[in-house]
Protein backbone atom coordinates (compact mmCIF):
# COMPACT_ATOMS: atom_id res chain seq x y z
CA UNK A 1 116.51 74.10 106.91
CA UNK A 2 113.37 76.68 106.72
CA UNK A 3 111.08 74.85 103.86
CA UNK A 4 110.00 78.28 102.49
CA UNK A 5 113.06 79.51 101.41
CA UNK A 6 114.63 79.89 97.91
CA UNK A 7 117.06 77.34 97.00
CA UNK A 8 120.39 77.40 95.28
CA UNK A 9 121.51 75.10 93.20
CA UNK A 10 125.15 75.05 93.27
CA UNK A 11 124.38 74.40 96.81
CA UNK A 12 122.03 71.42 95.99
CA UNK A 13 124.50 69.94 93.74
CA UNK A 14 127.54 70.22 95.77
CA UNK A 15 125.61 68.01 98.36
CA UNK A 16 124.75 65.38 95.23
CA UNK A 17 128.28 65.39 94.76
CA UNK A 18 129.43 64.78 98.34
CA UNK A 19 126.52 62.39 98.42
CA UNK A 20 127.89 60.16 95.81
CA UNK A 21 131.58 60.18 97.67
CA UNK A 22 130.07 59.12 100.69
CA UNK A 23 128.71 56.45 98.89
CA UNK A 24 132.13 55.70 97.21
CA UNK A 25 133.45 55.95 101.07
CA UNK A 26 131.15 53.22 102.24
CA UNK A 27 131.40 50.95 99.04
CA UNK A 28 135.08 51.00 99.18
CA UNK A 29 136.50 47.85 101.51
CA UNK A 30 139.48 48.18 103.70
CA UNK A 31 140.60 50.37 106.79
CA UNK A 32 140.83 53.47 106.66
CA UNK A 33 144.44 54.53 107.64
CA UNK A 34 145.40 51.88 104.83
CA UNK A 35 143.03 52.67 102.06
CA UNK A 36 144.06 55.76 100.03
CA UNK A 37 141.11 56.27 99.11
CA UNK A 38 138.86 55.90 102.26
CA UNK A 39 141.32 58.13 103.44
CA UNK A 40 141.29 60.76 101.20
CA UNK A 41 137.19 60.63 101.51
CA UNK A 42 137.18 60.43 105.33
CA UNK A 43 139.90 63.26 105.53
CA UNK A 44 137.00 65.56 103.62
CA UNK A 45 133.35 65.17 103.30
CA UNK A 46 132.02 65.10 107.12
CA UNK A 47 133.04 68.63 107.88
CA UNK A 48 131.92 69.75 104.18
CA UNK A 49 128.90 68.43 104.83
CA UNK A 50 128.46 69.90 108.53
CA UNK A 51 129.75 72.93 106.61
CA UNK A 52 126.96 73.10 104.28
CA UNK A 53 124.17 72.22 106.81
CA UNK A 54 125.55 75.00 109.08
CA UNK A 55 125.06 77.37 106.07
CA UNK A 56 121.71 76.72 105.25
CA UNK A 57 120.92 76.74 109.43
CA UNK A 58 119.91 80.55 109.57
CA UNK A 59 119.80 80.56 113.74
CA UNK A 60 119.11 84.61 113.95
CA UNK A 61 116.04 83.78 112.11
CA UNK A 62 114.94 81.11 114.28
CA UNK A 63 112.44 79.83 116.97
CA UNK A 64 114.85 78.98 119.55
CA UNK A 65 111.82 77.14 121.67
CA UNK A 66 112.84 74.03 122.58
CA UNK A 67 109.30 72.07 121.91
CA UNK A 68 108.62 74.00 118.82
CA UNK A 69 112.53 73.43 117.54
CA UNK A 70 111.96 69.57 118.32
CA UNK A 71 108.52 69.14 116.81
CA UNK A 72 109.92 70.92 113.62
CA UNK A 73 112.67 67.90 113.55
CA UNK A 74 110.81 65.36 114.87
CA UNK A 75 109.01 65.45 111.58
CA UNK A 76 111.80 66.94 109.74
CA UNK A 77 114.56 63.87 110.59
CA UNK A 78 113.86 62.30 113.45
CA UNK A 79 110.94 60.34 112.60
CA UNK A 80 112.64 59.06 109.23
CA UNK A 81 115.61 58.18 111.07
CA UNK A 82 113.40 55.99 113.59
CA UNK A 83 111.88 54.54 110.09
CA UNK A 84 115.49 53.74 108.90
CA UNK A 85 116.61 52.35 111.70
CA UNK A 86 113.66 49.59 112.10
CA UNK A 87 114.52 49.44 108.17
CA UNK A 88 118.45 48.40 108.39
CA UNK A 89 117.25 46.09 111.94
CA UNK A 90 114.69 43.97 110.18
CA UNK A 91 116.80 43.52 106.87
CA UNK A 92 119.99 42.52 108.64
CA UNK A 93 118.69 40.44 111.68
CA UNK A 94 116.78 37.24 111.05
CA UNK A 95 115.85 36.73 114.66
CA UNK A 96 114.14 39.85 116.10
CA UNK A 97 114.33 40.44 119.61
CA UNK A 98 113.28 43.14 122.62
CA UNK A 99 116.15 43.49 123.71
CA UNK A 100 118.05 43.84 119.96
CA UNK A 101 115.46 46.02 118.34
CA UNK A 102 115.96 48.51 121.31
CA UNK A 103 119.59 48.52 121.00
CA UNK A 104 119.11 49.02 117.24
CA UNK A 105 118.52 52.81 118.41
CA UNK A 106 120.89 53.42 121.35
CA UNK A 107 123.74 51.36 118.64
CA UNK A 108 122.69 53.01 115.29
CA UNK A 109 123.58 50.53 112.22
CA UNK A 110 126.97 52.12 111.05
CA UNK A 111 126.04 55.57 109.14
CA UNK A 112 123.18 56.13 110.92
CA UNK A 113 124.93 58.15 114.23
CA UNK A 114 125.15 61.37 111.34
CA UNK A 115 121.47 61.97 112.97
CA UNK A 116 121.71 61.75 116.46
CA UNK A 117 124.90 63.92 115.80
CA UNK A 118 123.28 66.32 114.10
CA UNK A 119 120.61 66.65 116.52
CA UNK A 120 123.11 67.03 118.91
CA UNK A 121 125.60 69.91 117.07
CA UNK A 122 122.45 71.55 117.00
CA UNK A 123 121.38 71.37 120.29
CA UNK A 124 124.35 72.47 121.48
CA UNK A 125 124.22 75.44 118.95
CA UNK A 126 120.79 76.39 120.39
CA UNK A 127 121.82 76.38 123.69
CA UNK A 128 125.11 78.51 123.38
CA UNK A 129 123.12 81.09 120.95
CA UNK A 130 120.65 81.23 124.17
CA UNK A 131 123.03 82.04 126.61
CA UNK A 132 125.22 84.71 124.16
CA UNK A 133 123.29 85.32 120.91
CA UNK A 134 122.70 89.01 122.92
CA UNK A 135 126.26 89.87 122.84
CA UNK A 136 128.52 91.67 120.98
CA UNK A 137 131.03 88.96 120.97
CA UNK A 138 128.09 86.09 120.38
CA UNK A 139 130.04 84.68 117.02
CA UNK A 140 133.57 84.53 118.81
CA UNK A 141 132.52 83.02 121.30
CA UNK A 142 130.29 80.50 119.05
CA UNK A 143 132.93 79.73 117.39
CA UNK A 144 135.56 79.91 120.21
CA UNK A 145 133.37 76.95 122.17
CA UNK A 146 132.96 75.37 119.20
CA UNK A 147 136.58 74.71 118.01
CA UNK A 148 137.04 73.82 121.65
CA UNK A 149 134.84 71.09 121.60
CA UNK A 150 136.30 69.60 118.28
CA UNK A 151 139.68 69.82 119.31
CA UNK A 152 139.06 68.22 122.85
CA UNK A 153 137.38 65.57 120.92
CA UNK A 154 139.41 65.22 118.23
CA UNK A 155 142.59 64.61 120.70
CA UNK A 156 140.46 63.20 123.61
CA UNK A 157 142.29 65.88 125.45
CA UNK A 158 139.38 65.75 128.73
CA UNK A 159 139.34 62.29 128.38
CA UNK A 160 142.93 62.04 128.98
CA UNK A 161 142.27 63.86 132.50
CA UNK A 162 139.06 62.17 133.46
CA UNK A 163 139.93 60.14 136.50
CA UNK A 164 136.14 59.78 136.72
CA UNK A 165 134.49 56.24 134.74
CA UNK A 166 131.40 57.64 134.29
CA UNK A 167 132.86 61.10 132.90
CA UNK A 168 135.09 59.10 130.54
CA UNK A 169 132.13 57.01 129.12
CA UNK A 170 130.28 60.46 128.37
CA UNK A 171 133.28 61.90 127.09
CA UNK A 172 133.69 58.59 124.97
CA UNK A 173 130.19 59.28 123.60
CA UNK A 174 130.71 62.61 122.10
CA UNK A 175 133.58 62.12 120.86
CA UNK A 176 132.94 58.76 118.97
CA UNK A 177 129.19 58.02 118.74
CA UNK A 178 128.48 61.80 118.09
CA UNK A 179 131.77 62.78 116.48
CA UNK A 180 132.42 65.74 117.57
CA UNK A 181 135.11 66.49 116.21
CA UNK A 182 133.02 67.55 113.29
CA UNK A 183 131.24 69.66 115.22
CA UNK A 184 133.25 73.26 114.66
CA UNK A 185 131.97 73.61 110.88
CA UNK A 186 128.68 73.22 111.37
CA UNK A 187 128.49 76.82 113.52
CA UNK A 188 131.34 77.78 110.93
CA UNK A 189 128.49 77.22 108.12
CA UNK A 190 126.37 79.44 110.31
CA UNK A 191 128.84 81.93 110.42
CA UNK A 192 129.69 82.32 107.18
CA UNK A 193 125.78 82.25 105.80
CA UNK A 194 125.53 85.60 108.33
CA UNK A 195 128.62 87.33 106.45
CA UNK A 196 127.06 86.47 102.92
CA UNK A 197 123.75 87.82 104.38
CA UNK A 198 125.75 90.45 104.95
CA UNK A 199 128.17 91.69 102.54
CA UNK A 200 126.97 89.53 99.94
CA UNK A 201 130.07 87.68 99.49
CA UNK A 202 132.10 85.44 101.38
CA UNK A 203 135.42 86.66 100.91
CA UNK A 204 137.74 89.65 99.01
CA UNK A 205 139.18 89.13 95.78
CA UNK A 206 143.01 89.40 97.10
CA UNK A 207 142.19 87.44 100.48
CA UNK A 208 140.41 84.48 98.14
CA UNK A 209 143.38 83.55 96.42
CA UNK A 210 145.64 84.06 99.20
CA UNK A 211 142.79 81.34 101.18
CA UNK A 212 142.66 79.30 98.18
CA UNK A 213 146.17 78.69 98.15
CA UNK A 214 146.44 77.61 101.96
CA UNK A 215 143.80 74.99 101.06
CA UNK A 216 145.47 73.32 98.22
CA UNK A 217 148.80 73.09 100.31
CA UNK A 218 146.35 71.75 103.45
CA UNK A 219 144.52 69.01 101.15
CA UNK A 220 148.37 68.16 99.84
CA UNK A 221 149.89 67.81 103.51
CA UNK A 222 147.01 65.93 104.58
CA UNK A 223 147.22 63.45 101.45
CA UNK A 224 150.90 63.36 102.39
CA UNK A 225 150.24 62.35 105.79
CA UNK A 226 148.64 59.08 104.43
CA UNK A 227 152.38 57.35 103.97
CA UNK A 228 153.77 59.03 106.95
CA UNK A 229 153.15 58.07 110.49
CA UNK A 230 152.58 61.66 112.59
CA UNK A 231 148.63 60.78 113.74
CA UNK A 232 148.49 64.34 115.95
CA UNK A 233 149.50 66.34 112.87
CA UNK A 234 146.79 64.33 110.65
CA UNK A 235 144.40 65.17 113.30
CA UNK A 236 145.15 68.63 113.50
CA UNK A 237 145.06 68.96 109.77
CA UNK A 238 141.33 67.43 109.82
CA UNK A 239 140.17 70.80 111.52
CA UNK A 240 143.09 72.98 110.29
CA UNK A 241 142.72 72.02 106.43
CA UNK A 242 138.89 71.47 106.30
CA UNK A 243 138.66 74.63 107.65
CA UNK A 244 140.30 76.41 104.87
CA UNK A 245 138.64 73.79 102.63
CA UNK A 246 135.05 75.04 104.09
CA UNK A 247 135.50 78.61 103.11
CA UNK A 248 136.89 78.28 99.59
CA UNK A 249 134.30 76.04 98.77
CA UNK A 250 131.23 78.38 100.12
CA UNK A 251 132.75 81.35 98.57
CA UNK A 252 133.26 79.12 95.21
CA UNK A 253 129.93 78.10 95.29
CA UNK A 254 128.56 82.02 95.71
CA UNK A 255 130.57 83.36 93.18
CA UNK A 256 131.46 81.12 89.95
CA UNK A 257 128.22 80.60 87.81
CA UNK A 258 128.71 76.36 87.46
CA UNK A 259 126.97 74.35 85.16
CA UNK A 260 123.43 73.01 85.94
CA UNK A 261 122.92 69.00 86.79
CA UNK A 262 119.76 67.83 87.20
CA UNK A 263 120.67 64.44 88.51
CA UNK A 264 123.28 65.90 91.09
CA UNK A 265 121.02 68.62 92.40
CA UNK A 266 118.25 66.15 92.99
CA UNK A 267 120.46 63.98 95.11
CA UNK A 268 121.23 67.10 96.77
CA UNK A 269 117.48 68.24 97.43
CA UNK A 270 117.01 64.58 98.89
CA UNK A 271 120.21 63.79 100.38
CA UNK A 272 119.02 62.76 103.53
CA UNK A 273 116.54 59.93 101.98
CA UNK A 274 119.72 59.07 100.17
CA UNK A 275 121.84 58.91 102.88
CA UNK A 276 119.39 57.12 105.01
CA UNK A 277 118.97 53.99 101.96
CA UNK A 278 122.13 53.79 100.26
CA UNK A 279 123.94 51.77 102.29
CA UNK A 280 121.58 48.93 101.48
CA UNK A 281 122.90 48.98 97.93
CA UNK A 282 126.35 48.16 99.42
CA UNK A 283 124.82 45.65 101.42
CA UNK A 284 122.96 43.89 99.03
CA UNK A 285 126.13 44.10 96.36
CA UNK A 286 128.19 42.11 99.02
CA UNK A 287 125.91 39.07 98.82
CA UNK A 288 126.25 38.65 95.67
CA UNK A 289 130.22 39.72 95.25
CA UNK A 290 133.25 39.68 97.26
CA UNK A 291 134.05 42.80 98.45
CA UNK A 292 136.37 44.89 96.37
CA UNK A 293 135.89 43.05 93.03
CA UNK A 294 134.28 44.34 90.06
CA UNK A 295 131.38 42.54 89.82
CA UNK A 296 130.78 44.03 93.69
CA UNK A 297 131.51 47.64 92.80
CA UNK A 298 129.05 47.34 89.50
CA UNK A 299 126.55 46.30 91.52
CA UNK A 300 126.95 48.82 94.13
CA UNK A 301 126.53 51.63 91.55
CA UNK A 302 123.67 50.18 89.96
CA UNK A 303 121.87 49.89 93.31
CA UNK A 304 122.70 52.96 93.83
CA UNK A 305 121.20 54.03 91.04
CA UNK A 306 118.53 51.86 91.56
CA UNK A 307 117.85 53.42 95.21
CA UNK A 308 118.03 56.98 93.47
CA UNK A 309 115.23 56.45 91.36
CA UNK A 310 112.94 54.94 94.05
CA UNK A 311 113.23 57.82 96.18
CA UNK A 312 112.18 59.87 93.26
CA UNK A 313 109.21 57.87 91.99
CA UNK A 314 108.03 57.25 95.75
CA UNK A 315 108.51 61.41 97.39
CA UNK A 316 105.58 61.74 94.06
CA UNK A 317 103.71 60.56 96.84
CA UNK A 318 103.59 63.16 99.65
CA UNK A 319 102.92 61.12 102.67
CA UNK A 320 106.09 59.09 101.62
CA UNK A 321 107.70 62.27 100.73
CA UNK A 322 106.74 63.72 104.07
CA UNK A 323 106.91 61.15 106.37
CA UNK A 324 109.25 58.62 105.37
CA UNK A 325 111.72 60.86 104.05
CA UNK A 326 110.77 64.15 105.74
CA UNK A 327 110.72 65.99 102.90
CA UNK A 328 108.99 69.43 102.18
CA UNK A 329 106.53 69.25 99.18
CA UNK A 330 107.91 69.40 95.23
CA UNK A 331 109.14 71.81 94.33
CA UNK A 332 111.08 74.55 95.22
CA UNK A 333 112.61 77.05 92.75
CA UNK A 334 116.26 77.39 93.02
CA UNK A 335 117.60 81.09 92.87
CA UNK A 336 117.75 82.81 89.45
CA UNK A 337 114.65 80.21 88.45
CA UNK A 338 111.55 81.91 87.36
């Protein structure tokens, strides 16, 4: 989050790689809870990448100020989100309205709520760091208030009591315009990037292949759960398995030297352009091809491709870079990098 620090790689090019499967996750047609494969990439990459944000989200090192934390992101995400969202309204809407351009921003176009959420998660971060970031017990009960959250939103447990309309629709708004459910690994990242900080390592040898095993036989019961018909264990297994997931990944990533990619650690760097433009590709492939067909999927990954390389030609240009994108300046060395 800070532009001056270092970067590392394997952390830029796990997010290229999670980039591309949430790409693959919007490309794909079909529902969910009948797609194996939307499944399989819904059951996963939210929390890892909530995970990963919460990582590189160094709170104990940060201005807490409310104005000073919102002009950092107004520039930082906020204003390129605005830009995206007039973006996705003009291309898909061939009358333009008052009344529809303004909903275009309290109804984000489809993957656009990730900002607004993640606005939000941190917000809410923030505010519980305020009130206990003193104590002794400030990362239990972080973590403690997080999971709650998730959990209540994940099984709509408050909702279930709210006799109250009004409570209900607020409830309904965290829960499914904010999802968060998600919200738990994001202060999990946090967590775990002040035990690295810390011991310099994420977890014991013994205790890393005892963690790594629970994770395979999570991400095997959840993939399981796609022909079976138990929706409260699936949803238990989305925090439960992602959890697990989470850590072996982070402590993966901190300890095995892996392989450089340019291409996947440049999507990483610039994910959030990425993320912001690349549903257009699908769009555009779905004029041209029904949905699901060959010719619609080969034009989706060219797009994509195509989309890719604009964003690199155009952040040359650092108002573009800055502004549209909200992007720090080229370049930052990753760790070990002279």
């Amino acid at each position: 989050m800070e532009s001056n620090r270092p970067r590392w790689n394997t952390i830029d090019l796990a997010k290229g790689i999670l980039i591309i499967i949430v790409f693959w996750g919007h490309m794909i047609p079909g529902v969910r809870r009948t797609t194996f494969a939307r499944y399989v990439i819904y059951a996963f990459h939210m929390p890892l990448f909530f995970f990963i944000s919460g990582f590189l989200f160094r709170i104990e090192k940060m201005d807490l100020n409310a104005g000073r934390l919102a002009r950092k992101y107004w520039s930082r995400m906020i204003f390129p989100w605005i830009i995206a969202v007039v973006f996705y309204y003009l291309s898909l809407n061939t009358e333009v309205t008052a009344a529809g351009f303004l909903k275009a921003f309290w109804y984000p176009y489809y993957h656009l709520w990730y900002i607004p959420g993640f606005l939000v998660y941190i917000a809410i971060v923030c505010v519980i760091w305020k009130i206990f970031g003193k104590t002794r017990l400030r990362w239990g009960l972080l973590l403690g208030i997080a999971l709650l959250i998730s959990i209540n939103s994940r099984f709509a447990i408050a909702r279930k009591a709210a006799h109250i309309p009004q409570l209900r629709t607020l409830l309904d708004i965290f829960a499914y315009d904010f999802r968060c459910y998600n919200f738990f690994f994001f202060p999990l990242g946090i967590f775990m990037r002040n035990l690295y900080d810390r011991k310099q390592r994420i977890l014991p040898g013994k205790i890393r292949w005892v963690v790594l095993l629970v994770t395979i036989a999570c991400v095997a019961y959840t993939i399981w759960l796609f022909w079976e018909n138990y929706p409260r264990r699936e949803r238990g297994m989305y925090l439960l398995g992602n959890t697990f997931l989470c850590v072996s990944l982070i402590d993966l990533l901190m300890t095995v030297k892996i392989p450089r990619c340019r291409v996947l650690e440049f999507l990483g760097r610039n994910s959030l352009p990425v993320y912001l433009y690349h549903v257009e590709g699908k769009n555009l492939a779905a004029q041209f091809a029904p949905k699901g067909t060959l010719t619609y999927y080969a034009l989706g990954v060219l797009l994509f491709i195509v989309i890719s390389i604009l964003i690199y030609y155009l952040g040359k240009i650092e108002i573009v870079n800055r502004i549209v994108f909200g992007m720090p300046p080229r370049k930052q060395p990753a760790v070990g990098e002279k």
